[in-house]
Protein backbone atom coordinates (compact mmCIF):
# COMPACT_ATOMS: atom_id res chain seq x y z
CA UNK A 1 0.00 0.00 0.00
CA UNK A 2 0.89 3.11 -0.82
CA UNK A 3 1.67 6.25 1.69
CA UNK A 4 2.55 9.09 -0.23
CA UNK A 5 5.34 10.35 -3.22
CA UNK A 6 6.33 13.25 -4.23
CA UNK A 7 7.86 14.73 -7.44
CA UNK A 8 10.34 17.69 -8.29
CA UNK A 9 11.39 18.73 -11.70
CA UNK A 10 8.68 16.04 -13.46
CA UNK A 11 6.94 16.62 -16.45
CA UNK A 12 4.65 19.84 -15.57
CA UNK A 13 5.53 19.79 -11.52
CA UNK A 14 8.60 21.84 -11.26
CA UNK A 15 8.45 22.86 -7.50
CA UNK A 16 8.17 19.43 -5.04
CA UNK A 17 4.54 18.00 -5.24
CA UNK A 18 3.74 15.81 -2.56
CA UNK A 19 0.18 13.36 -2.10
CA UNK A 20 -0.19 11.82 0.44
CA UNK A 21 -2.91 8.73 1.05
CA UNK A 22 -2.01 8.87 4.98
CA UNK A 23 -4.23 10.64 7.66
CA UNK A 24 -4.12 11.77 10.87
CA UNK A 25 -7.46 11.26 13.63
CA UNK A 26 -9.25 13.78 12.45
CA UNK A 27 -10.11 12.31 8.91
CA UNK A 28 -13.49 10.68 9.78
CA UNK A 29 -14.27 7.27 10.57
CA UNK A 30 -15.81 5.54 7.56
CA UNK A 31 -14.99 2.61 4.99
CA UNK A 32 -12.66 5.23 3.25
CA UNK A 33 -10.03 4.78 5.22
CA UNK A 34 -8.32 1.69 7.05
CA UNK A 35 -5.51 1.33 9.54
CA UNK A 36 -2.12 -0.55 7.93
CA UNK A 37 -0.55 -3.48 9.69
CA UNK A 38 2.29 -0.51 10.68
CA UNK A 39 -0.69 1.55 12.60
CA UNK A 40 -0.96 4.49 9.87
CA UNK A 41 -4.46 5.07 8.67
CA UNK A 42 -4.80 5.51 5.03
CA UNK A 43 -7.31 6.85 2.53
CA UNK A 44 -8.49 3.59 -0.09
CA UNK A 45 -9.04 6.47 -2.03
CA UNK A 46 -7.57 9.98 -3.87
CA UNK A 47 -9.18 11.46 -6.50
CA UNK A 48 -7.25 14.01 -8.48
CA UNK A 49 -9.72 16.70 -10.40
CA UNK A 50 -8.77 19.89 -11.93
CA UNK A 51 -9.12 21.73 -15.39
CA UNK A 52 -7.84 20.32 -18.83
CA UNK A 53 -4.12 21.04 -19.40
CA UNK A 54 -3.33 21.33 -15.30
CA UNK A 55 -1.43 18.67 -14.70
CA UNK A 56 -3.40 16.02 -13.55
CA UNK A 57 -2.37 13.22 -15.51
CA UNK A 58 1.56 14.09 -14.73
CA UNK A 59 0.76 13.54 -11.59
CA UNK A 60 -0.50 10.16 -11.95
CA UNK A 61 2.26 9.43 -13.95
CA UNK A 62 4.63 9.35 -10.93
CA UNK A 63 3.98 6.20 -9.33
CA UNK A 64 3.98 4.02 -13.44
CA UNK A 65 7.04 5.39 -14.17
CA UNK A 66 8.23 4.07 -10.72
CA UNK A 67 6.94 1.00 -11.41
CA UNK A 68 9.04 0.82 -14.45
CA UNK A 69 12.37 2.51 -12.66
CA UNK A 70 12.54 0.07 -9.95
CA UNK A 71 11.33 -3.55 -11.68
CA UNK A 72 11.22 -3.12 -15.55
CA UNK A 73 14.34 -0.87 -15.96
CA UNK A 74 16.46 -3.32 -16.12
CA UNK A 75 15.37 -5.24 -18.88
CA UNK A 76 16.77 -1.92 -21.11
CA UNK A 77 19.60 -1.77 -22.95
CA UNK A 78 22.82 -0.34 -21.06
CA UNK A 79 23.09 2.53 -23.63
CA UNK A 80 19.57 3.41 -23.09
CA UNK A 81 18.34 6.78 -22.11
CA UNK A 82 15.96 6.76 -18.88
CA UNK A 83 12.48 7.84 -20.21
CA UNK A 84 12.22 10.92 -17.98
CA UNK A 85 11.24 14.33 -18.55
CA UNK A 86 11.79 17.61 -16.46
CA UNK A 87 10.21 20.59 -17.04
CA UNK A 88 10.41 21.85 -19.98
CA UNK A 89 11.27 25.38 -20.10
CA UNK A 90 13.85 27.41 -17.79
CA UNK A 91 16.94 26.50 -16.25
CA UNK A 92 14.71 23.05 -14.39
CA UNK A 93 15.08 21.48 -18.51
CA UNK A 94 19.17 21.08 -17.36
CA UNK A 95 18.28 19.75 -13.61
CA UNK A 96 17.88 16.97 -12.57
CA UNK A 97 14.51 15.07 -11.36
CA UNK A 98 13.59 14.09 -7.61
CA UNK A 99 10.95 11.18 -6.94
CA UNK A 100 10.09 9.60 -3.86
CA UNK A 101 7.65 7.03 -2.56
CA UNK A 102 6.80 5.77 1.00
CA UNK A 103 5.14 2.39 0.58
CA UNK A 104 4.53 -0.60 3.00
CA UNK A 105 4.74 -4.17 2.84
CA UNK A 106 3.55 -6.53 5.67
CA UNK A 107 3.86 -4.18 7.98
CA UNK A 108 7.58 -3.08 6.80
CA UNK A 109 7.28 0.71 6.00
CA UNK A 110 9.67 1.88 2.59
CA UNK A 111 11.27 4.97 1.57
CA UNK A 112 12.71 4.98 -1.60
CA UNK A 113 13.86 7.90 -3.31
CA UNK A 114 15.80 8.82 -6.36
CA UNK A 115 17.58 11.57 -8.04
CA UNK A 116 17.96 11.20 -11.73
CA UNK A 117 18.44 12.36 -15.43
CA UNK A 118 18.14 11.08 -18.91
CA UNK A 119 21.74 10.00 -18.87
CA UNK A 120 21.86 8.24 -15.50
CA UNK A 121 20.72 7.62 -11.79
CA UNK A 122 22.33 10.13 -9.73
CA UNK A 123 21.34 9.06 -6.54
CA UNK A 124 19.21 5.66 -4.88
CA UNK A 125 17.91 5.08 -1.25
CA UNK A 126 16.40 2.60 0.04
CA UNK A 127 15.19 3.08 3.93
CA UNK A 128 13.14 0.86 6.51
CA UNK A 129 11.14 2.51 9.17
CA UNK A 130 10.62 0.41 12.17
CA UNK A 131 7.79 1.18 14.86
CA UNK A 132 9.10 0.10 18.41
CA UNK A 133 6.66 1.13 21.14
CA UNK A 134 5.23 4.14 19.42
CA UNK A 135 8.52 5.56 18.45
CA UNK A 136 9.75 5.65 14.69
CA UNK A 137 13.40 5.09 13.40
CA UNK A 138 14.83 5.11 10.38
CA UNK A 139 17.07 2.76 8.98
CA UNK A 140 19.11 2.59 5.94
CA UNK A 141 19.01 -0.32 3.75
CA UNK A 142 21.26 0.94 0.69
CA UNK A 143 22.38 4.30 -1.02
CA UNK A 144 24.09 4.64 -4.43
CA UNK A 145 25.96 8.28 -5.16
CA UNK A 146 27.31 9.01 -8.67
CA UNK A 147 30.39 9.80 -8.09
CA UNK A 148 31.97 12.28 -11.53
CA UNK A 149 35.96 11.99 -9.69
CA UNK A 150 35.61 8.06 -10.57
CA UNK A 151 33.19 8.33 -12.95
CA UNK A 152 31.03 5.61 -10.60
CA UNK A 153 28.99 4.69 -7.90
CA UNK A 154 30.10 4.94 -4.01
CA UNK A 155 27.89 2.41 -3.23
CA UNK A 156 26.69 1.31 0.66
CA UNK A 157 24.40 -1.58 1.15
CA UNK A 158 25.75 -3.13 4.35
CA UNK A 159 22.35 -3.82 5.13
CA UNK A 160 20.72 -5.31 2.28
CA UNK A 161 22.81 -8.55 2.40
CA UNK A 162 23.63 -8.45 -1.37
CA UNK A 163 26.09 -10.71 -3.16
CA UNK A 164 29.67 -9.82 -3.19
CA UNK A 165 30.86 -7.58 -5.74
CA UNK A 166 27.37 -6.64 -6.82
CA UNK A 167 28.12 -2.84 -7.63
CA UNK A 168 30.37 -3.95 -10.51
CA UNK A 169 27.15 -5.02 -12.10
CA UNK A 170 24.60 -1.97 -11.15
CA UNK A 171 24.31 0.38 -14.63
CA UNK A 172 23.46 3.93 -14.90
CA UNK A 173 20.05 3.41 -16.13
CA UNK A 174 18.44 0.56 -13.88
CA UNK A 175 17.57 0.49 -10.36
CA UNK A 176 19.10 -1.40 -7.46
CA UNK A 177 15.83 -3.61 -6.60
CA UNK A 178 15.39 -4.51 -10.43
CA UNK A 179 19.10 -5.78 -10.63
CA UNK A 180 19.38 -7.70 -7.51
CA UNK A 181 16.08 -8.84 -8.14
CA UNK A 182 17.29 -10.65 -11.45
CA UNK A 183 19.89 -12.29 -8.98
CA UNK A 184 17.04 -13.75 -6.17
CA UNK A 185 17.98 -11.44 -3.52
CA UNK A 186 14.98 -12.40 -1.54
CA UNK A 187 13.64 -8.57 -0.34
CA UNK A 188 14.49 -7.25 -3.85
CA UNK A 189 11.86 -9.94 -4.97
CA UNK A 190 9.47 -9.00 -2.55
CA UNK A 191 9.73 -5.14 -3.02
CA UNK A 192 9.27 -5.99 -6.74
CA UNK A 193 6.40 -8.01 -6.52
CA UNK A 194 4.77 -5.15 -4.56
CA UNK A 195 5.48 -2.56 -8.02
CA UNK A 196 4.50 -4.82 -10.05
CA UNK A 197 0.77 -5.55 -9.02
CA UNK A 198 0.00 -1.96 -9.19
CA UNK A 199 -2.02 -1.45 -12.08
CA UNK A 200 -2.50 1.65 -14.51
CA UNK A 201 -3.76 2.98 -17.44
CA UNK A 202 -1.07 5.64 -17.69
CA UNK A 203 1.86 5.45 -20.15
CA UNK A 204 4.63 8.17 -20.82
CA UNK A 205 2.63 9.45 -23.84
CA UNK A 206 -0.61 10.23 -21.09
CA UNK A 207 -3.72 8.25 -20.94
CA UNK A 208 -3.38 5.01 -22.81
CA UNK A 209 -7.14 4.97 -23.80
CA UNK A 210 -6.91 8.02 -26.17
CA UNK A 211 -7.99 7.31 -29.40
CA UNK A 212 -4.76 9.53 -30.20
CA UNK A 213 -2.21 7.65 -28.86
CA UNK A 214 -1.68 4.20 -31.24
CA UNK A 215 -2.24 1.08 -28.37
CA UNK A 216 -5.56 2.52 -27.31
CA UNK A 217 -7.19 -0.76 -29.63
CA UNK A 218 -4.47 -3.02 -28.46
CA UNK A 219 -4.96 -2.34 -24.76
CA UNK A 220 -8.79 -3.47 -25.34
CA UNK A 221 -7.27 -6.70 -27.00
CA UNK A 222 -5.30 -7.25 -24.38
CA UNK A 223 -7.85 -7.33 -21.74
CA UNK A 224 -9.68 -9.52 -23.68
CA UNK A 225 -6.80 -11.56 -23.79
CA UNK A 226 -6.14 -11.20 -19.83
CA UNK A 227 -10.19 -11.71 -19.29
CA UNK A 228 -9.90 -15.72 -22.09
CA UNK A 229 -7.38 -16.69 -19.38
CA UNK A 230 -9.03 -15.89 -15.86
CA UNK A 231 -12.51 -17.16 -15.60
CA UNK A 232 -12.99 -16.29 -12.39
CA UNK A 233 -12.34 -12.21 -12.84
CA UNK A 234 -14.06 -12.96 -16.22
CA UNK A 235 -17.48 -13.72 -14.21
CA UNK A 236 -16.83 -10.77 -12.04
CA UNK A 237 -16.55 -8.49 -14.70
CA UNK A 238 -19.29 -10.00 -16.79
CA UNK A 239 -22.00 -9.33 -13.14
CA UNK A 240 -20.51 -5.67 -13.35
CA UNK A 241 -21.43 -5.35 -17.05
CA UNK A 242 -25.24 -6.64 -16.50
CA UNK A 243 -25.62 -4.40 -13.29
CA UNK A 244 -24.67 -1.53 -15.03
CA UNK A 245 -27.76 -2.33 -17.30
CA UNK A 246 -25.75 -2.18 -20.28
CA UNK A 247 -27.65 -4.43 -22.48
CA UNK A 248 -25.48 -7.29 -21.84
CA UNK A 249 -25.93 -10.67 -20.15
CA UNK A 250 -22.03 -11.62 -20.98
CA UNK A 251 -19.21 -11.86 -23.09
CA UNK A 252 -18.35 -14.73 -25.08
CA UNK A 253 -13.97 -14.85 -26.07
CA UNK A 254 -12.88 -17.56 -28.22
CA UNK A 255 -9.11 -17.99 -28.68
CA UNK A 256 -8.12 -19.56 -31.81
CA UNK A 257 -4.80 -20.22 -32.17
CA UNK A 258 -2.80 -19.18 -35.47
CA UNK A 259 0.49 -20.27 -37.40
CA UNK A 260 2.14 -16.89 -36.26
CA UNK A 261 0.08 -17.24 -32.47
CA UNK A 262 -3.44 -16.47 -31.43
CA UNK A 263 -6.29 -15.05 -32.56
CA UNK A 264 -9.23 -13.63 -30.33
CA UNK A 265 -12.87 -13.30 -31.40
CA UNK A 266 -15.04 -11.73 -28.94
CA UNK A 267 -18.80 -11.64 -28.75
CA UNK A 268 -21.14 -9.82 -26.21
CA UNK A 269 -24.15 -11.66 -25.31
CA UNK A 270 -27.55 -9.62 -25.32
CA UNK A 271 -30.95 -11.08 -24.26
CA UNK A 272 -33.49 -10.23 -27.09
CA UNK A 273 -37.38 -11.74 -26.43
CA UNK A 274 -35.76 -14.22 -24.16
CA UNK A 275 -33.21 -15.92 -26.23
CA UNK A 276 -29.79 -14.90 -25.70
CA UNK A 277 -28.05 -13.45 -29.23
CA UNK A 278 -24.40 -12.24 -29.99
CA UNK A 279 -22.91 -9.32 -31.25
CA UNK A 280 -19.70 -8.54 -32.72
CA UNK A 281 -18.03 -6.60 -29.66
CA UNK A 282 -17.13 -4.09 -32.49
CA UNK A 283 -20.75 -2.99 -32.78
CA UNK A 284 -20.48 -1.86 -28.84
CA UNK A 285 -20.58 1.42 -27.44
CA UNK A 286 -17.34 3.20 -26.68
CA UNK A 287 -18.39 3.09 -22.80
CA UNK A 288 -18.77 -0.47 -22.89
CA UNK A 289 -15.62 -1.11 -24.59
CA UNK A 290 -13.75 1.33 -21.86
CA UNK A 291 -15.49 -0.58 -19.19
CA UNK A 292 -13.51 -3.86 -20.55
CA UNK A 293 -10.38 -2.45 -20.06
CA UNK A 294 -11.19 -0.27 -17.20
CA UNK A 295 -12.41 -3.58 -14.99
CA UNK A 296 -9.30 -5.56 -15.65
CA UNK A 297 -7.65 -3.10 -13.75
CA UNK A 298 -10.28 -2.25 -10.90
CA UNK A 299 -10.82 -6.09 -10.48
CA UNK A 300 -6.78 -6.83 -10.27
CA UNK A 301 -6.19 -4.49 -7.63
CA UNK A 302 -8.90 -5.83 -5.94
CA UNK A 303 -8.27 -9.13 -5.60
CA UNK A 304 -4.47 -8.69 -5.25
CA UNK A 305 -5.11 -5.65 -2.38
CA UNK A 306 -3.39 -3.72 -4.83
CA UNK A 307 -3.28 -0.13 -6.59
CA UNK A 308 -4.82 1.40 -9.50
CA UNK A 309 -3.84 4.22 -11.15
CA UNK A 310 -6.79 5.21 -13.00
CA UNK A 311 -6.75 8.32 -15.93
CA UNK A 312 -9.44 10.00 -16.94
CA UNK A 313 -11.11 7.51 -14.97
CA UNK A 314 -14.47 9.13 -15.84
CA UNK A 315 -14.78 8.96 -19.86
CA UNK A 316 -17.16 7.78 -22.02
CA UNK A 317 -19.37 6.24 -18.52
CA UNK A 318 -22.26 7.76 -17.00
CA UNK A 319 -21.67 9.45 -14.00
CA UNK A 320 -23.85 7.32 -12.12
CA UNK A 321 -21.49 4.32 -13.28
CA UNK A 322 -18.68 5.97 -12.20
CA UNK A 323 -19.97 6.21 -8.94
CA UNK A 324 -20.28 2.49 -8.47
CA UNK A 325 -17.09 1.91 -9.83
CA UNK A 326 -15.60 3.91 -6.96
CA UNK A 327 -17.93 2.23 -4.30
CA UNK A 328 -16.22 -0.88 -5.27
CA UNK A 329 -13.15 0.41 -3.36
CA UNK A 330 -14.91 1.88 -0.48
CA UNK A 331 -17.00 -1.13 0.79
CA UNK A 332 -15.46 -3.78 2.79
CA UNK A 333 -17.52 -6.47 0.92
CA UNK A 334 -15.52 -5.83 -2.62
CA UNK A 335 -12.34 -4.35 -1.31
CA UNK A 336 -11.07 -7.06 1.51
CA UNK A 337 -7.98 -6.72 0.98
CA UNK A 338 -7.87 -3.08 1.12
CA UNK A 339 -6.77 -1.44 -2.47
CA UNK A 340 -5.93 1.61 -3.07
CA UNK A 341 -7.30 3.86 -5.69
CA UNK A 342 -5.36 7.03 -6.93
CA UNK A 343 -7.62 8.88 -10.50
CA UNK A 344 -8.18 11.32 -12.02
CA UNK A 345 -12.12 12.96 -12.74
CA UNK A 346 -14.06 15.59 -14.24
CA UNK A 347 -17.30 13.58 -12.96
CA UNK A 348 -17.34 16.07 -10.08
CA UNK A 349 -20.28 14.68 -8.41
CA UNK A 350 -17.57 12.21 -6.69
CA UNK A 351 -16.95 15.39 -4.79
CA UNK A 352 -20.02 14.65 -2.88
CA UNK A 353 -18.72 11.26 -1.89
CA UNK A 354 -15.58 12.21 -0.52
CA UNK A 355 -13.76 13.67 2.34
CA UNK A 356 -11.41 16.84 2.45
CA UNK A 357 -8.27 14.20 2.96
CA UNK A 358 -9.27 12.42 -0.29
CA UNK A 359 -9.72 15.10 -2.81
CA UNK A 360 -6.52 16.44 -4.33
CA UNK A 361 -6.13 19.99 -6.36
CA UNK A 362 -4.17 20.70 -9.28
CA UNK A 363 -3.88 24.01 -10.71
CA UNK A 364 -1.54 25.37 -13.67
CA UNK A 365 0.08 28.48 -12.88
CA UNK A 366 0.49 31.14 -16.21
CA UNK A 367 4.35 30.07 -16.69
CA UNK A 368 3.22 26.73 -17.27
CA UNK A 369 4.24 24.92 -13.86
CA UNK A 370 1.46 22.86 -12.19
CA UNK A 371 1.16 22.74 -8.56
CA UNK A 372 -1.32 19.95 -6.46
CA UNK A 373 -2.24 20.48 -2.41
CA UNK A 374 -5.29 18.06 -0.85
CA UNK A 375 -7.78 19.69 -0.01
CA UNK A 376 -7.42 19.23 3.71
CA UNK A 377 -3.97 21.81 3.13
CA UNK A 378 -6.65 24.91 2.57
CA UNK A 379 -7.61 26.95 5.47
CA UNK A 380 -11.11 26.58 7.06
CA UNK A 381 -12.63 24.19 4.93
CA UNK A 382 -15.24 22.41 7.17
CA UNK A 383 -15.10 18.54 7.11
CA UNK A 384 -19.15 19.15 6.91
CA UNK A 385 -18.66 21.40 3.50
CA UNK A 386 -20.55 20.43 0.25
CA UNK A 387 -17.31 20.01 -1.58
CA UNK A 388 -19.47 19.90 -4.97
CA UNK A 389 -21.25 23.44 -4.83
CA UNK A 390 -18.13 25.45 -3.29
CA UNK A 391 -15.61 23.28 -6.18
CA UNK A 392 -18.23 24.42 -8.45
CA UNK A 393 -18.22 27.63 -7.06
CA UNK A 394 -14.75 28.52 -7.45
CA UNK A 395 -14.00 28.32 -3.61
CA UNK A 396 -11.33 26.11 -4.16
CA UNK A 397 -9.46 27.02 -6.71
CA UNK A 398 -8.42 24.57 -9.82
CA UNK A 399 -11.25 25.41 -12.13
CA UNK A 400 -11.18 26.37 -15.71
CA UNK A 401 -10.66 30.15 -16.26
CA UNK A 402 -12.88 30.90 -19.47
């Protein structure tokens, strides 16, 4: 589960941008928030909402590209460039970028942080926070400096039990975990089974459902695919569709497989005077075809007690169904295990579902730099407030200026 991470110097965020998903005792006691195994409360929920252009999906894009830093860097080539972009404009487009993340597994709280251009990672800590009768230490697990004198790492990972001689094989573009992971250093594993179960629709390119951006039709076909080899999320998905009174009673995916692989033909099932008839899922609407791809993700997080990092989490559904979709995160019955939701919204009528500690502001200033605060960080707004009307209103800030 995630805590909080910040960003400096990434994409749109120049300044540090911090959200956080922990709360202190005044947050209000409801299924929206649950205590970890290390005694923090967290929110199962932040909801980022703000006008087009502010920032919102570079925000989002923070914890994928971690994801992809700490496990899947490694599998680039040495010569590689990292895939990271500052700010654009101003002296930031020559600095470096800061990201940080406090995440906890079983109980074991993480800081990891990194400093980092195209051409290399300049710095990478690891740190453990232990909780010994209600007092909180830090320890360090590993740090990695760039050093220009030597032209390479000073390296310190007394802690972290790693195999002799491992900094001769750490490159400039992958992380620590990701290497040693390769190697089965057994808390490298475990910290990188954690990254990898979180679950996103967010790419570098932005939201990876716009019809702009060229895998928006393969993502569909691959949650088809995902959907042909797990019956049991299959069913889930398929109750979802015919609750949401879409016309459907199910989805029939038949896998055929091909000299150069596999093939996928996909009908939806629709009841018509009783008898159950197919369609070609190409003849669906575009909000039933984002619901397929949106519910592999939803459903994974749920079942692995997961995250979801959910763009534009809103389009082409009714707001009602978006609603529901949410619920499915706040009620004990269909979140268990306690997943974690972080999107982004213009269906502002969430704004009546939430608390002040789970809605999160971002704002584009006239230079171009984006800024983000939760809405709990604003003076005197009332944990009672209708959060729609004043948003609405202006009261808040982060609304289109037309």
């Amino acid at each position: 589960m995630i805590h909080s991470f910040s960003c400096k110097n990434f994409y749109s965020f120049e300044e540090l941008t911090t959200l956080d998903f922990e709360v202190n005792d005044n947050a209000p006691e409801n299924n929206g928030y649950f205590k970890a195994k290390s005694g923090s409360r967290l929110s199962k929920v932040e909801t980022v909402i703000g006008p087009n252009a502010s920032g919102k999906t570079n925000v989002l894009k923070v914890l994928p590209f971690l994801k992809w830093l700490i496990i899947d860097s490694f599998n680039t080539k040495p010569e590689d460039p990292i895939v990271v972009q500052s700010f654009a404009f101003g002296e930031s487009k020559d600095k470096p970028t800061e990201l940080s993340v406090v995440f906890e597994i079983d109980g074991k709280v993480y800081s990891y942080a990194f400093t980092l251009t195209k051409q290399r990672i300049l710095t990478e800590e690891l740190k453990l926070t232990s909780f010994v009768k209600e007092k909180k230490s830090s320890k360090k697990i590993f740090t990695r400096t760039w050093n220009n004198e030597t032209n390479k790492y000073d390296f310190d990972g007394e802690n972290f039990e790693l195999p002799k001689g491992f900094e001769n094989l750490l490159r400039s573009n992958a992380s620590v975990i990701g290497t040693a992971a390769r190697l089965n250093h057994t808390e490298s594993q475990e910290i990188a089974k954690f990254w990898q179960r979180i679950e996103t629709n967010v790419i570098e390119a932005g939201w990876i459902g716009d019809h702009l951006l060229p895998n928006s039709i393969a993502q569909l076909g691959e949650a088809f695919d995902f959907f042909s080899e797990n019956s049991a999320l299959k069913q889930e998905a398929e109750k979802l569709l015919c609750r949401f009174d879409l016309g459907l009673s199910g989805f029939e995916i038949k896998k055929e497989k091909k000299e150069n692989g596999f093939s996928l033909n996909v009908r939806a099932a629709h009841m018509f005077n009783g008898e159950k008839q197919y369609l070609a899922v190409q003849y669906e609407s575009s909000g039933t075809k984002q619901l397929f791809v949106l519910l592999k993700t939803i459903l994974l997080a749920l079942q692995n007690g997961s995250v979801a990092v959910v763009d534009e989490f809103d389009v082409n559904l009714h707001p009602e169904m978006v609603m529901a979709l949410f619920d499915l995160f706040i009620q004990p019955e269909t979140n268990p295990n306690n997943a974690q939701l972080l999107l982004s919204t213009h269906s502002h009528m969430l704004l009546s579902k939430l608390d002040k500690y789970q809605i999160v502001l971002v704002e584009k200033e006239e230079n171009g730099t984006s800024e983000a605060w939760r809405l709990d960080e604003v003076s005197d707004v009332r944990s009672d407030e209708n959060y729609y009307s004043k948003y609405i209103a202006g009261a808040y800030g982060a609304v289109p200026k037309i």
